[in-house]
C-alpha atoms as a PDB file:
ATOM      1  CA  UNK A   1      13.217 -13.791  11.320  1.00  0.00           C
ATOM      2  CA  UNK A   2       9.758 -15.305  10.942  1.00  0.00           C
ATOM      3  CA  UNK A   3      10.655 -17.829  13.835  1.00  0.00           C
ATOM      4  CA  UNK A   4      11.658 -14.700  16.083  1.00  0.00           C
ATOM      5  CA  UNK A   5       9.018 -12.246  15.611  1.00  0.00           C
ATOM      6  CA  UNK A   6       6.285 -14.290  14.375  1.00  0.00           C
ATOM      7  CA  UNK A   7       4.460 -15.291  10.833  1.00  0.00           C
ATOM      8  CA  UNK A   8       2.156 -11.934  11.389  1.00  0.00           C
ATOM      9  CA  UNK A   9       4.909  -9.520  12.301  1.00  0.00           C
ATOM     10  CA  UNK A  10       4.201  -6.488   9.785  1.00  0.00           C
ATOM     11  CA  UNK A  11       7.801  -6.386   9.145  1.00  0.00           C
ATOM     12  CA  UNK A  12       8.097  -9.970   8.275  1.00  0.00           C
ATOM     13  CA  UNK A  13       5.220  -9.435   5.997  1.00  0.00           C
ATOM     14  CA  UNK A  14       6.970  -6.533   3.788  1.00  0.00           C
ATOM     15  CA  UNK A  15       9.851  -8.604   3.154  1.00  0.00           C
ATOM     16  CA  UNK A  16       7.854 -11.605   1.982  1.00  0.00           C
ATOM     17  CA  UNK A  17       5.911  -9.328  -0.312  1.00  0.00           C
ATOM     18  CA  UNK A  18       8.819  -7.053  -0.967  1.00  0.00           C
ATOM     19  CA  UNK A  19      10.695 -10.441  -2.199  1.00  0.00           C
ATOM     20  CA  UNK A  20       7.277 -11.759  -4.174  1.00  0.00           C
ATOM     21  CA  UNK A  21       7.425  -8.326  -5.994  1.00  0.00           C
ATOM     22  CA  UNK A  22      10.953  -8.819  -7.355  1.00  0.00           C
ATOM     23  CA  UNK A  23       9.941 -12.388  -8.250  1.00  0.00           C
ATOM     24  CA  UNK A  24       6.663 -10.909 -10.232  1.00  0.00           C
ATOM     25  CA  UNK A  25       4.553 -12.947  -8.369  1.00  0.00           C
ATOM     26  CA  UNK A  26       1.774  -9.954  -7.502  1.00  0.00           C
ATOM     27  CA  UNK A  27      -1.365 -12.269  -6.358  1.00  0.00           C
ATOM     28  CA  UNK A  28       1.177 -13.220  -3.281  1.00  0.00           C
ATOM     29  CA  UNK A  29       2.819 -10.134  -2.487  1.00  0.00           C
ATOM     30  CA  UNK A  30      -0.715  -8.599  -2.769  1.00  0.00           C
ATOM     31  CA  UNK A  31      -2.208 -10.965  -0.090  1.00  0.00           C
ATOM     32  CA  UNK A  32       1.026 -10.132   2.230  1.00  0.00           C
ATOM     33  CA  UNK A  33       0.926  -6.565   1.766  1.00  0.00           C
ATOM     34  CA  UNK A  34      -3.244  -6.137   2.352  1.00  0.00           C
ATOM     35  CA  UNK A  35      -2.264  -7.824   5.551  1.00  0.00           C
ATOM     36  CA  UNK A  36      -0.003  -5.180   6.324  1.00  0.00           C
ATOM     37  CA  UNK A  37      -2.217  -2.467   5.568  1.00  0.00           C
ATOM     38  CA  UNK A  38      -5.048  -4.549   7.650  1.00  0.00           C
ATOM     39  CA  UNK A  39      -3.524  -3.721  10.630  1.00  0.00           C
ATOM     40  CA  UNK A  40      -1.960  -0.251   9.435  1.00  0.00           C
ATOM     41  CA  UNK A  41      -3.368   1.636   6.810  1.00  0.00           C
ATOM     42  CA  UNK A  42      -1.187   4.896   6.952  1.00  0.00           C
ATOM     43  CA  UNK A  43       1.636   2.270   6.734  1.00  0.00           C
ATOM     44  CA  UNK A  44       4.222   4.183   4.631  1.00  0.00           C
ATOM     45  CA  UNK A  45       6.642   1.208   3.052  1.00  0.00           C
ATOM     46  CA  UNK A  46       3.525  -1.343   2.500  1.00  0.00           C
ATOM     47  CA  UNK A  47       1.098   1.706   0.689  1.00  0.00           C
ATOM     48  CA  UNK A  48       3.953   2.624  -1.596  1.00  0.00           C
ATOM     49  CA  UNK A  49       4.872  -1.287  -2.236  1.00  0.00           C
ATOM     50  CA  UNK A  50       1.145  -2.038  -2.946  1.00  0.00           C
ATOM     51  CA  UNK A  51       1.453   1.054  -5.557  1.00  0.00           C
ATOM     52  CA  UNK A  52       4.024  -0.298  -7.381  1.00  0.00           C
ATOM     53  CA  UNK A  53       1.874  -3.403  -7.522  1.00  0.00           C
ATOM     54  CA  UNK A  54      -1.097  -1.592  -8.686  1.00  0.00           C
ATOM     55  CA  UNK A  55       1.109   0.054 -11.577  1.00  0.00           C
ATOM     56  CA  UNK A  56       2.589  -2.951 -12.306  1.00  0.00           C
ATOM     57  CA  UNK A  57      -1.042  -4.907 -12.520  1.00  0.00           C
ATOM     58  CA  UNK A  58      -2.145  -1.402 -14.883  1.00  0.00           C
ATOM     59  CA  UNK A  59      -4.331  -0.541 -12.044  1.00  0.00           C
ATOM     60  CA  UNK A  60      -3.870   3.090 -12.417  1.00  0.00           C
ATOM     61  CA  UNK A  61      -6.695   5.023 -11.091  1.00  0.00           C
ATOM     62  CA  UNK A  62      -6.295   2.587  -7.523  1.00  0.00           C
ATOM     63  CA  UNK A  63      -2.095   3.595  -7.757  1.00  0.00           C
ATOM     64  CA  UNK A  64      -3.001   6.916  -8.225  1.00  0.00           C
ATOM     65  CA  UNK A  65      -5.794   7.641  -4.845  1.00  0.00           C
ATOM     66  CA  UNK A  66      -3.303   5.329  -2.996  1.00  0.00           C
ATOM     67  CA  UNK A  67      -0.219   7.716  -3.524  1.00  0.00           C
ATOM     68  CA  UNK A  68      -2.626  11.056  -3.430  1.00  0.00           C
ATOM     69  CA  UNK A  69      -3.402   9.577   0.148  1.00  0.00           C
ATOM     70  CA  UNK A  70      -0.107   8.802   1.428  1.00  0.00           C
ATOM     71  CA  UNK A  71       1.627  11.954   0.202  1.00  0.00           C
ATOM     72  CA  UNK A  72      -1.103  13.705   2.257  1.00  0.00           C
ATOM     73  CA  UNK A  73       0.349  11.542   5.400  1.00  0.00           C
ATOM     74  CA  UNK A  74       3.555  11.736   4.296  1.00  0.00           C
ATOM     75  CA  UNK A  75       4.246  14.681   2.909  1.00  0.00           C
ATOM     76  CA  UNK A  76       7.869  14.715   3.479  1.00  0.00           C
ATOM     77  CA  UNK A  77       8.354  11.684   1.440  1.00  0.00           C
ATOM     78  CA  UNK A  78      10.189  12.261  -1.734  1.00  0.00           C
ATOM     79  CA  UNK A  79       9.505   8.751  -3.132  1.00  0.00           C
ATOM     80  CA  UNK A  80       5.897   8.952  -3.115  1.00  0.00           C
ATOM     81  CA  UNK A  81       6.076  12.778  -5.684  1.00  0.00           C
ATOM     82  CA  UNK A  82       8.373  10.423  -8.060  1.00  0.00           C
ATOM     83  CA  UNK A  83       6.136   7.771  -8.296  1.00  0.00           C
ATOM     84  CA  UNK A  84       2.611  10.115  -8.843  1.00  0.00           C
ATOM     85  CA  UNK A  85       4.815  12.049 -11.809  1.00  0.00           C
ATOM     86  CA  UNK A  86       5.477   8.919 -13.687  1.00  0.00           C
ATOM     87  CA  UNK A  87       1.855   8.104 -13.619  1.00  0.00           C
ATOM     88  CA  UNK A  88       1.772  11.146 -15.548  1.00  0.00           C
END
């Protein structure tokens, strides 16, 4: 997929951090997913990955304004409401 749509391609980014996640290996899906969020900000799937990173790293207060943020962009999501309530 990399050689189709390129090293940089935001989606090819999420699934190398989405796959460094489930291998616990944060500092790399961090630097994939910042990337992602580089060029997109409001991007819903990389915000809510880095999250879960955050929480996972017990950077709470940083999960917490990230997922306040994006359930003001997205407030249709119903991920984002589960996540913020188990911070609680």
């Amino acid at each position: 997929l990399a050689l189709l749509k390129g090293e940089d391609n935001s989606y090819v980014l999420k699934l190398k951090a989405f796959w460094r996640l489930k291998q616990n290996d944060y500092e790399s899906a961090a630097l994939f997913l910042n990337e992602v969020l580089r060029k997109n900000e409001n991007d819903l799937e990389a915000g809510i990955n880095m999250a879960i990173l955050e929480i996972k790293t017990s950077q709470i207060p940083k999960a917490k304004k990230r997922l306040a943020r994006l359930r003001e962009i997205y407030p249709e999501n119903a991920l984002i409401p589960e996540l913020i309530q188990k911070l609680k």
